[in-house]
PDB file of N, CA and C in Angstrom:
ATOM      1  N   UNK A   1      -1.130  97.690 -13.726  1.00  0.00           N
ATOM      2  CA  UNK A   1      -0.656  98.200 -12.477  1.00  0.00           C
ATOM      3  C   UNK A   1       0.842  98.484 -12.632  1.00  0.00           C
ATOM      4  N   UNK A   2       1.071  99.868 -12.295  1.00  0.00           N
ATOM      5  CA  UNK A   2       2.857 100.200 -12.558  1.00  0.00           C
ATOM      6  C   UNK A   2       3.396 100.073 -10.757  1.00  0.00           C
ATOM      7  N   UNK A   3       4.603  99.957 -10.936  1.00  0.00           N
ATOM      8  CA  UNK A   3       5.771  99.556  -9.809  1.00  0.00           C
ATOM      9  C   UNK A   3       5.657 101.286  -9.586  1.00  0.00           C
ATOM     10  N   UNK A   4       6.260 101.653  -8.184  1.00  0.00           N
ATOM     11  CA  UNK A   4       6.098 102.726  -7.674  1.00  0.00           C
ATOM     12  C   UNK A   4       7.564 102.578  -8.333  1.00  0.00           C
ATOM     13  N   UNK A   5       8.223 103.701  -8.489  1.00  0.00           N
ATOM     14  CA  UNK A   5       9.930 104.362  -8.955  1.00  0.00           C
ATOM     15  C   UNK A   5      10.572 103.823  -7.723  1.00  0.00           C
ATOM     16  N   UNK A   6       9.971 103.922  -6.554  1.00  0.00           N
ATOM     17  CA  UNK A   6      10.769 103.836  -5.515  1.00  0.00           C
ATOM     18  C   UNK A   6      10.940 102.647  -5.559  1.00  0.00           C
ATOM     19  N   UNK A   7      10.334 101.592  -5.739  1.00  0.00           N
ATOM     20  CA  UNK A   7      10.924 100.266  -5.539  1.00  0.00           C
ATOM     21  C   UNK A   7      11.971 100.013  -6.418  1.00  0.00           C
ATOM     22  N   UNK A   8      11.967 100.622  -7.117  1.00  0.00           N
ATOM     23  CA  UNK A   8      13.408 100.168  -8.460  1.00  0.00           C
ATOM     24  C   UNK A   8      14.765 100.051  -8.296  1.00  0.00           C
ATOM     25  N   UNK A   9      14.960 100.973  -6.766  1.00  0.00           N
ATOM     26  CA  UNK A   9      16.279 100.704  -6.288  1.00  0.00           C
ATOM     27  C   UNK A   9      16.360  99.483  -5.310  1.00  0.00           C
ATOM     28  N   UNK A  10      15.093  98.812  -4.331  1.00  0.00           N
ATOM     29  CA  UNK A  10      14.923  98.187  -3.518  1.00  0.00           C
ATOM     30  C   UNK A  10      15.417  96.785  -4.604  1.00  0.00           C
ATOM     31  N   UNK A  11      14.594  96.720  -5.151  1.00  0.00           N
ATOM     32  CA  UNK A  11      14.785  95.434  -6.664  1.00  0.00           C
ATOM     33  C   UNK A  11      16.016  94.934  -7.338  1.00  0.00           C
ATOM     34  N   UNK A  12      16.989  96.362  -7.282  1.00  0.00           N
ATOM     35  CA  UNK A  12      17.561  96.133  -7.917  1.00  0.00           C
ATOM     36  C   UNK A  12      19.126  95.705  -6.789  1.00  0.00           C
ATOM     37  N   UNK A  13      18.853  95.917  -5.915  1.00  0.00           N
ATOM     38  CA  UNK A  13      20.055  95.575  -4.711  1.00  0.00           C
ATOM     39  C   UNK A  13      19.189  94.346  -4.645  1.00  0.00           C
ATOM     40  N   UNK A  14      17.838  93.906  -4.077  1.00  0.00           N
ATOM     41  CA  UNK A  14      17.428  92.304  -4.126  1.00  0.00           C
ATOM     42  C   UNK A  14      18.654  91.313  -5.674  1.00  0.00           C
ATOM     43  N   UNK A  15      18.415  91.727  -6.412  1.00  0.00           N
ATOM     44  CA  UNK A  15      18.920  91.374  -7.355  1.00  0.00           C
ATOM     45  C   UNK A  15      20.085  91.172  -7.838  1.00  0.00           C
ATOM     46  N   UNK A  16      21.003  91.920  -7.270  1.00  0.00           N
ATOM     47  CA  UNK A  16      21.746  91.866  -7.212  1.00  0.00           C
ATOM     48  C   UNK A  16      22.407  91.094  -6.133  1.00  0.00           C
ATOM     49  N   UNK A  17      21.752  90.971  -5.487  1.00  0.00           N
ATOM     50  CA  UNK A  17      22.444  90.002  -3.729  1.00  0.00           C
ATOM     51  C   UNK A  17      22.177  89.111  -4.261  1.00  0.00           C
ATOM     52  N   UNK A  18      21.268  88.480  -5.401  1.00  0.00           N
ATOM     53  CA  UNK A  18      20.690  87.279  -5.720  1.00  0.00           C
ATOM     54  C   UNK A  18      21.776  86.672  -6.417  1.00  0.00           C
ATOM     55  N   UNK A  19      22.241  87.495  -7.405  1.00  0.00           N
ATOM     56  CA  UNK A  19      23.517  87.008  -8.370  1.00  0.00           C
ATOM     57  C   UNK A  19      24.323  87.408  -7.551  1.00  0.00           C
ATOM     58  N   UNK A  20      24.569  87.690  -6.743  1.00  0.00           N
ATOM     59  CA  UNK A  20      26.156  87.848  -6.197  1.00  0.00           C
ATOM     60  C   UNK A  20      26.315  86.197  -5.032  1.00  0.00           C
ATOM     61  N   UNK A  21      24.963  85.514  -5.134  1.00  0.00           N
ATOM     62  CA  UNK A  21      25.076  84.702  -3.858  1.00  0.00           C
ATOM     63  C   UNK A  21      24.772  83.445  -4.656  1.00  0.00           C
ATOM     64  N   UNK A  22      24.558  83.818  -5.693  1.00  0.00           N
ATOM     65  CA  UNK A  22      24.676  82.558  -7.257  1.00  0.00           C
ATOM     66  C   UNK A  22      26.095  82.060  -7.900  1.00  0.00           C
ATOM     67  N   UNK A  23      26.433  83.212  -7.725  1.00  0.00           N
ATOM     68  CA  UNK A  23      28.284  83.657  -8.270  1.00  0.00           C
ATOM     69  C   UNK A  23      28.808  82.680  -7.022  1.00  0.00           C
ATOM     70  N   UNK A  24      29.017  83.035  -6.150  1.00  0.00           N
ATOM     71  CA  UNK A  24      30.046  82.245  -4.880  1.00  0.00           C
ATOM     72  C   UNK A  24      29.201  81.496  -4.882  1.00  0.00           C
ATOM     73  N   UNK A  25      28.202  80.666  -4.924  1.00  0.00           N
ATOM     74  CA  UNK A  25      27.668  79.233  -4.705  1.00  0.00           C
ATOM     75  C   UNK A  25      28.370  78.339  -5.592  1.00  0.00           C
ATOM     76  N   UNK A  26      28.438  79.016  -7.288  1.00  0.00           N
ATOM     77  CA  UNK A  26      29.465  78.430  -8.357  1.00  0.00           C
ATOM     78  C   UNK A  26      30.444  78.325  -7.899  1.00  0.00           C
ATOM     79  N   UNK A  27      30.993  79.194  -6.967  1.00  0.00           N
ATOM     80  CA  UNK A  27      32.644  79.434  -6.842  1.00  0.00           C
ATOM     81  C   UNK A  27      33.026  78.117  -6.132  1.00  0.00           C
ATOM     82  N   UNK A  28      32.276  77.940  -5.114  1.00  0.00           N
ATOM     83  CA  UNK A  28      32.301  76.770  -4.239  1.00  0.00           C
ATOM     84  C   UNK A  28      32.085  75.379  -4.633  1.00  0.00           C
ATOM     85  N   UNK A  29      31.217  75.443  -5.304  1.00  0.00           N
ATOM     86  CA  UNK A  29      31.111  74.162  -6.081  1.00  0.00           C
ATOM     87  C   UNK A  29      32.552  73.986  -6.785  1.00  0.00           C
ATOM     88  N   UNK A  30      32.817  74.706  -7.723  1.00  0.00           N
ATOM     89  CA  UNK A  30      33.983  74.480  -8.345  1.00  0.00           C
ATOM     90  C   UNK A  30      35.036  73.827  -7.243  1.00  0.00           C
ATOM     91  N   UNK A  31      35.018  74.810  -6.330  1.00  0.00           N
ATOM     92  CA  UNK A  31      36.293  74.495  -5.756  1.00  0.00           C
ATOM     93  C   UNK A  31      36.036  72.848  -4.808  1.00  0.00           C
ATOM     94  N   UNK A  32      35.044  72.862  -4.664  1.00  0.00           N
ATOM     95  CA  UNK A  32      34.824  71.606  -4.237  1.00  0.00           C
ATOM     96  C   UNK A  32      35.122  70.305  -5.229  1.00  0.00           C
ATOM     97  N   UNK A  33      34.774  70.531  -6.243  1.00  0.00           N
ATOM     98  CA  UNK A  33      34.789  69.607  -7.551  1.00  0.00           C
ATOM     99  C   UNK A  33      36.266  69.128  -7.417  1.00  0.00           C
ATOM    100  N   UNK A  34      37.197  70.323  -7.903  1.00  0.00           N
ATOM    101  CA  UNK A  34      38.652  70.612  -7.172  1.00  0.00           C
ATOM    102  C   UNK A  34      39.278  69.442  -6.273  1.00  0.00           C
ATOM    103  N   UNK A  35      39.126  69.704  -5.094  1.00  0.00           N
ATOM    104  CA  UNK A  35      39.104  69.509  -4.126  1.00  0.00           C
ATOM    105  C   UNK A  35      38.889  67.544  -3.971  1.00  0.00           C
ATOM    106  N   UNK A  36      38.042  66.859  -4.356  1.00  0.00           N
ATOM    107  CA  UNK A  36      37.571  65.881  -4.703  1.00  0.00           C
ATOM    108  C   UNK A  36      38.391  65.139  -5.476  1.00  0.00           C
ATOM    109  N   UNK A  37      38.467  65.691  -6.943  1.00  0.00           N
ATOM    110  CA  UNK A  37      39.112  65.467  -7.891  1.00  0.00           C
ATOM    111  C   UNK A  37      40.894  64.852  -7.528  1.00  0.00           C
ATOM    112  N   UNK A  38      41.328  66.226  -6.701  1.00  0.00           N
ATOM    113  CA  UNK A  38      42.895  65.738  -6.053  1.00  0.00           C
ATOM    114  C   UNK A  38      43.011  64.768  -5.017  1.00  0.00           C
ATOM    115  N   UNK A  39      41.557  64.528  -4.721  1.00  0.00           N
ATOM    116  CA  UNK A  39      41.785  63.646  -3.826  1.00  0.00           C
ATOM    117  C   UNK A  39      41.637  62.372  -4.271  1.00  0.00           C
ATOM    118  N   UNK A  40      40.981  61.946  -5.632  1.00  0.00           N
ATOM    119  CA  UNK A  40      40.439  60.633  -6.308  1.00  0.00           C
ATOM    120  C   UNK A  40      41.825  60.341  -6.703  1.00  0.00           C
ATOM    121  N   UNK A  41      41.614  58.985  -7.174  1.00  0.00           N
ATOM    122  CA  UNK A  41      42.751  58.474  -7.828  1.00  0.00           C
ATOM    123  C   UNK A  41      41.924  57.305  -8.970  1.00  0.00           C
ATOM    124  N   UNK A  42      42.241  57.487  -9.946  1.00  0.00           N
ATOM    125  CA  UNK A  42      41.424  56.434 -10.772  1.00  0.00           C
ATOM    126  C   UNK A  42      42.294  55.315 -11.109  1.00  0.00           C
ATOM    127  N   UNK A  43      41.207  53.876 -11.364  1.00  0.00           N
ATOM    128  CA  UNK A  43      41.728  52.397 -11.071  1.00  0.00           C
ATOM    129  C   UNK A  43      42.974  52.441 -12.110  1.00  0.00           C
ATOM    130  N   UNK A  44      42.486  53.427 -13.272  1.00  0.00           N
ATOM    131  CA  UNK A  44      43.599  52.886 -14.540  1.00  0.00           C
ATOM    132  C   UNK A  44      44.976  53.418 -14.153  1.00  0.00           C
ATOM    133  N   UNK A  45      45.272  54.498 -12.775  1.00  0.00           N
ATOM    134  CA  UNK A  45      46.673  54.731 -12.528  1.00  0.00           C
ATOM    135  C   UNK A  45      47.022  53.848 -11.317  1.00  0.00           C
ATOM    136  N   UNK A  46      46.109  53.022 -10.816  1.00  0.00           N
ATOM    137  CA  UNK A  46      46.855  52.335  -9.366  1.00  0.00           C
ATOM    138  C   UNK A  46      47.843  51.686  -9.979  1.00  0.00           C
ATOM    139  N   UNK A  47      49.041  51.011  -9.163  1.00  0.00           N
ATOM    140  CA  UNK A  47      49.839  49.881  -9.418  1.00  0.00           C
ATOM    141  C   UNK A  47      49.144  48.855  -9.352  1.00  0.00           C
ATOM    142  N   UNK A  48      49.489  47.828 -10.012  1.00  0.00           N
ATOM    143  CA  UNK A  48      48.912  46.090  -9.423  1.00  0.00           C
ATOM    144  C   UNK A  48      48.808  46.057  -8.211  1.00  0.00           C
ATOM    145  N   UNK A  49      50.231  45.983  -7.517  1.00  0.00           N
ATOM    146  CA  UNK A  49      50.055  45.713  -5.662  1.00  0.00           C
ATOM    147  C   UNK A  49      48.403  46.268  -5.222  1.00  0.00           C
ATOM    148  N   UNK A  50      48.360  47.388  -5.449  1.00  0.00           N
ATOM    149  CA  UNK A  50      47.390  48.296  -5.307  1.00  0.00           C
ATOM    150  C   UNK A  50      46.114  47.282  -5.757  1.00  0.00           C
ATOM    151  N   UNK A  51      46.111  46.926  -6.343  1.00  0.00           N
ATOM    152  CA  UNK A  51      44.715  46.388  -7.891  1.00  0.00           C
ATOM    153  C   UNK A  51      44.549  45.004  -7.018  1.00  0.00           C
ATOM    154  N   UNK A  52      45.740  44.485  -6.511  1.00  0.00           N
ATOM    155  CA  UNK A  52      45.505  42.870  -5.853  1.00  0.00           C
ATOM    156  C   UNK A  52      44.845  43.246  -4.224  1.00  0.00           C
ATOM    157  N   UNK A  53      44.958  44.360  -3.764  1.00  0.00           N
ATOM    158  CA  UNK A  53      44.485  44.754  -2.339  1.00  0.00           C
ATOM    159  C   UNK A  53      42.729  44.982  -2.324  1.00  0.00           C
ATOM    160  N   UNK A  54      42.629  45.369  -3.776  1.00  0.00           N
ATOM    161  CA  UNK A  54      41.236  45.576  -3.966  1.00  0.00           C
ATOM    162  C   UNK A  54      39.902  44.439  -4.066  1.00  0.00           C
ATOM    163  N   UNK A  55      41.380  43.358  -5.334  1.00  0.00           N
ATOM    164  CA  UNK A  55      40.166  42.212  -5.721  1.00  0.00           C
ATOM    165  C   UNK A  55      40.024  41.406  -4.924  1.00  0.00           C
ATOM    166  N   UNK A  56      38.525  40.529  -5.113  1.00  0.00           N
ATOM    167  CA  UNK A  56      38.376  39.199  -4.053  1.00  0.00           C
ATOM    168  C   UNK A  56      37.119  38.286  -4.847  1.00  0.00           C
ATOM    169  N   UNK A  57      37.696  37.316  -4.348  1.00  0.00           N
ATOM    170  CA  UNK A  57      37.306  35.870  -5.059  1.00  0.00           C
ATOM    171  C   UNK A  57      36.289  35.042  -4.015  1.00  0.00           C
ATOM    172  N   UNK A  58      35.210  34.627  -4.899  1.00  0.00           N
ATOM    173  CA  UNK A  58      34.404  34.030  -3.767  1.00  0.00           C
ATOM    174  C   UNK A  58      34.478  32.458  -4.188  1.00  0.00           C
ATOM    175  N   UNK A  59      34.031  32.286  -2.996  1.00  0.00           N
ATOM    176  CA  UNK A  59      34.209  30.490  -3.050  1.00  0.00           C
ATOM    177  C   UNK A  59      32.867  30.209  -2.468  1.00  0.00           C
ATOM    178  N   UNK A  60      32.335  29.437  -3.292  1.00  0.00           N
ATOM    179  CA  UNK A  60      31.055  28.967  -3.081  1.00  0.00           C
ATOM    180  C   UNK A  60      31.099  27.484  -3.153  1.00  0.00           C
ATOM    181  N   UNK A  61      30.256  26.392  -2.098  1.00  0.00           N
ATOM    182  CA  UNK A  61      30.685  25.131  -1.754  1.00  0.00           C
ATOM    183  C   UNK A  61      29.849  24.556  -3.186  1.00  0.00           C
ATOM    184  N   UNK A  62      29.091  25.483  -3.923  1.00  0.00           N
ATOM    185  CA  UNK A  62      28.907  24.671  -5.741  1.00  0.00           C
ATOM    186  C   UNK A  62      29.608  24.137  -6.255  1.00  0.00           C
ATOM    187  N   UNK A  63      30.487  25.325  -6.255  1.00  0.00           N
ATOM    188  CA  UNK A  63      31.705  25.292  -7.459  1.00  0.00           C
ATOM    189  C   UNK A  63      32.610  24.110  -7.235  1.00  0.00           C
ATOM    190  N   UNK A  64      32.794  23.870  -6.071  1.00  0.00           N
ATOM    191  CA  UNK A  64      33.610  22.399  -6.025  1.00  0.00           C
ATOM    192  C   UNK A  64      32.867  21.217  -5.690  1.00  0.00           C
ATOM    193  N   UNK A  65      33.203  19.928  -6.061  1.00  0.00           N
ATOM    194  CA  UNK A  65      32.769  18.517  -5.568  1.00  0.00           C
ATOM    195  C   UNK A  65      33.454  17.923  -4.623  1.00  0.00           C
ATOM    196  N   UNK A  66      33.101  17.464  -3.731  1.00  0.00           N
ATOM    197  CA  UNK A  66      33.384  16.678  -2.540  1.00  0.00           C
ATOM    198  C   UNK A  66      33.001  14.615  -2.549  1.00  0.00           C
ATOM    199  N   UNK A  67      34.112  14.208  -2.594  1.00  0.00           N
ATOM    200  CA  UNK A  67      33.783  12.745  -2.898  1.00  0.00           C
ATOM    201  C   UNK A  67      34.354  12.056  -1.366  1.00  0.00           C
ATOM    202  N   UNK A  68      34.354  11.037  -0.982  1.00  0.00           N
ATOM    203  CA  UNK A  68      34.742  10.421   0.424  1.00  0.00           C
ATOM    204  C   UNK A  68      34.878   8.909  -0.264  1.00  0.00           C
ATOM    205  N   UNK A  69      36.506   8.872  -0.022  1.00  0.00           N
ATOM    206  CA  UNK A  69      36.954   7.298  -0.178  1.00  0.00           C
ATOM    207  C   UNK A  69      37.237   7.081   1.588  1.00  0.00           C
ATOM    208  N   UNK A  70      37.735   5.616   1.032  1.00  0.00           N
ATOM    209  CA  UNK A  70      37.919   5.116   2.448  1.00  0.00           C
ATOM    210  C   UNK A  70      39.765   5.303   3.292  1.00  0.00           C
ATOM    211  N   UNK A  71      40.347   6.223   2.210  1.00  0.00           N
ATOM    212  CA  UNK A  71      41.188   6.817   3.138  1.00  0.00           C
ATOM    213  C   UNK A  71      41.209   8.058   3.498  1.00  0.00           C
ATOM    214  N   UNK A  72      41.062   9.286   2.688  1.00  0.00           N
ATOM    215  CA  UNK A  72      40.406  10.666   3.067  1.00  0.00           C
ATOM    216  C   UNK A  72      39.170  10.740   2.078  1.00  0.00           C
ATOM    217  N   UNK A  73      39.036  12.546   2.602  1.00  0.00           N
ATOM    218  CA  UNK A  73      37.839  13.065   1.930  1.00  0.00           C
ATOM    219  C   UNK A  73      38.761  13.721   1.118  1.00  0.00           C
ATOM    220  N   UNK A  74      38.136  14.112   0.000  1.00  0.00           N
ATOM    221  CA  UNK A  74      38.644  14.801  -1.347  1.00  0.00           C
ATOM    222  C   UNK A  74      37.778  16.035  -1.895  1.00  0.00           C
ATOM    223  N   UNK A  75      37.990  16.731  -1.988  1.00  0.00           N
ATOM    224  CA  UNK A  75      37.456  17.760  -2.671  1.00  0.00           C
ATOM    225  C   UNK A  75      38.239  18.071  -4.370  1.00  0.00           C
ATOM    226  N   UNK A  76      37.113  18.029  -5.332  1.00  0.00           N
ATOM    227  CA  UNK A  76      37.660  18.486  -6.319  1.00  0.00           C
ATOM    228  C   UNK A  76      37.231  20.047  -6.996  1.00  0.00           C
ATOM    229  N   UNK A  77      37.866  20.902  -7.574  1.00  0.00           N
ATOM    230  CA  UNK A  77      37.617  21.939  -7.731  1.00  0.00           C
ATOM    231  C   UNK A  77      37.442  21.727  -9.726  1.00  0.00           C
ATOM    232  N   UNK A  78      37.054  22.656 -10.239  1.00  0.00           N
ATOM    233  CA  UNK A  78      37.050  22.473 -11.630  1.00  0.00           C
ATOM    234  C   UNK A  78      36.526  23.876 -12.227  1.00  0.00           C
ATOM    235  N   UNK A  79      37.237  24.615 -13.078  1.00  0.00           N
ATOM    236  CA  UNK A  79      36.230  25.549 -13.686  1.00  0.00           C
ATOM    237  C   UNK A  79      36.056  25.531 -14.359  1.00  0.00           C
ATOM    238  N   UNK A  80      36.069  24.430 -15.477  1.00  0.00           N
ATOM    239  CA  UNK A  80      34.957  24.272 -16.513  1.00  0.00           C
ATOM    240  C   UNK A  80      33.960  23.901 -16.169  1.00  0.00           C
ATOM    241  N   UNK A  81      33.347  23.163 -14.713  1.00  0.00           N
ATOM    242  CA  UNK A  81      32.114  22.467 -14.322  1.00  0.00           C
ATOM    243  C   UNK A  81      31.311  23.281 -13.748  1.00  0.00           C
ATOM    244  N   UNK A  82      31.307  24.949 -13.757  1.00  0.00           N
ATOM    245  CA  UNK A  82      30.749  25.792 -12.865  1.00  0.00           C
ATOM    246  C   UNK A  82      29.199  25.770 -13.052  1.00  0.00           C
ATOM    247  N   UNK A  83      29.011  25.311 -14.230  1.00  0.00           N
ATOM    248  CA  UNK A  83      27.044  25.739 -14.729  1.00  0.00           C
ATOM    249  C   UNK A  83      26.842  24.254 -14.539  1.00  0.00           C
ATOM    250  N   UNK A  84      26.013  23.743 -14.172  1.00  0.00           N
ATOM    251  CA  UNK A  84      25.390  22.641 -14.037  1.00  0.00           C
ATOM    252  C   UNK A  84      24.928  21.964 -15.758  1.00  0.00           C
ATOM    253  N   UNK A  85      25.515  20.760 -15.737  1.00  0.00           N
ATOM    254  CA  UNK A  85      25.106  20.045 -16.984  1.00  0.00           C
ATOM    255  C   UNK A  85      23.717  19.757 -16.640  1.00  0.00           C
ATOM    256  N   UNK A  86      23.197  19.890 -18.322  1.00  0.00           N
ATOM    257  CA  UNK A  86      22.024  19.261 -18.024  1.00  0.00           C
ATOM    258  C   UNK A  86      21.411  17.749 -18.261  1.00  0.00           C
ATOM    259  N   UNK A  87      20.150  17.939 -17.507  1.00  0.00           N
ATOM    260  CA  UNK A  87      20.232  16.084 -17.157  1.00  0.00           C
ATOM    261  C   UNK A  87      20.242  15.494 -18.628  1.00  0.00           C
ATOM    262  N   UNK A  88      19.764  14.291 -18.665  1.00  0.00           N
ATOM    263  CA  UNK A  88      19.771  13.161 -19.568  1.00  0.00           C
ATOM    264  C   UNK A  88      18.292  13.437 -20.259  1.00  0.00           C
ATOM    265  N   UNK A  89      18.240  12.989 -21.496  1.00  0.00           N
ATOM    266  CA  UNK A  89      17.126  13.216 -21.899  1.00  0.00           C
ATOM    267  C   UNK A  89      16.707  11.468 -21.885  1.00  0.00           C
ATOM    268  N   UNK A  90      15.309  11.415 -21.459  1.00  0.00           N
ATOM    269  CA  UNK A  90      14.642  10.390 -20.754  1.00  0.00           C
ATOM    270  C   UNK A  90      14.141   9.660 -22.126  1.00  0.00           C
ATOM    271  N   UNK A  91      14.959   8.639 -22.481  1.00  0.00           N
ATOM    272  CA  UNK A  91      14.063   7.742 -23.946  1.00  0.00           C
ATOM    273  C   UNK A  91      12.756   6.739 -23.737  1.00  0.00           C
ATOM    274  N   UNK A  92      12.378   6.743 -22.397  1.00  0.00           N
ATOM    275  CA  UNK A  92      11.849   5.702 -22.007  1.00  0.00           C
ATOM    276  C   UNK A  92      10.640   5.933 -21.396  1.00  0.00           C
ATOM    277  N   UNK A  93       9.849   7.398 -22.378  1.00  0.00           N
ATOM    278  CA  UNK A  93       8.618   7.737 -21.541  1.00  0.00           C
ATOM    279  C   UNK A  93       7.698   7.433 -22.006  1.00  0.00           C
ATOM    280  N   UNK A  94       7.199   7.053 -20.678  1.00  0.00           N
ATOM    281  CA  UNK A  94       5.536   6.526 -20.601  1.00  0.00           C
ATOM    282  C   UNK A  94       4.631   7.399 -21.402  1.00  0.00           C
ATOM    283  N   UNK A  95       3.672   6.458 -22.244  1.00  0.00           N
ATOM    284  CA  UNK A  95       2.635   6.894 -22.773  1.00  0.00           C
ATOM    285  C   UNK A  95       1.583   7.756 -22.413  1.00  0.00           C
ATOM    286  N   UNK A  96       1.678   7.418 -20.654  1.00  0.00           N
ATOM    287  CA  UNK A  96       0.429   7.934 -20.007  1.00  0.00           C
ATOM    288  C   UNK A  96       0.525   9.241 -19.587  1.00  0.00           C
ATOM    289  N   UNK A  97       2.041   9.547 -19.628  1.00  0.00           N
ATOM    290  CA  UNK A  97       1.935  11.498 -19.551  1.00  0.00           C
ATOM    291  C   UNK A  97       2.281  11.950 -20.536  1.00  0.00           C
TER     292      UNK A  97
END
């Protein structure tokens, strides 16, 4: 089946509107990319001041021990004690399990 002649000009303006509306979709993107880009700022140029506004530290009631004498309460903090030791190994087991 052949294309009538006449459609060849209809096709070829379709086709052309097609890439011309492909072209400025790129254009825009770009400029958006652009646009974004001047507006980012990446971590490796902030100042410190900047870098200390960002970070944050959690405190979890694990991580420290809490003991009670008989004049205050005490809390001790430690960060070598953060993972839990493990228990004792038991020398004294029963036969029956």
């Amino acid at each position: 089946m052949e294309t009538n002649p006449r459609y060849y000009g209809e096709r070829y303006r379709f086709d052309a509107f097609c890439k011309t509306v492909l072209k400025h979709e790129a254009i825009d993107y770009i400029r958006e990319m652009k646009r974004q880009a001047s507006r980012e700022t990446s971590l490796e140029r902030l100042p410190q001041t900047a870098m200390n506004k960002l970070c944050s530290a959690d405190d979890y009631p694990s991580d420290s021990t809490a003991m009670c004498s008989r004049i205050a309460a005490v809390t001790c903090r430690s960060e070598a004690s953060r993972w839990p030791t493990p228990l004792p190994v038991c020398r004294n087991r029963s036969k029956a399990f």
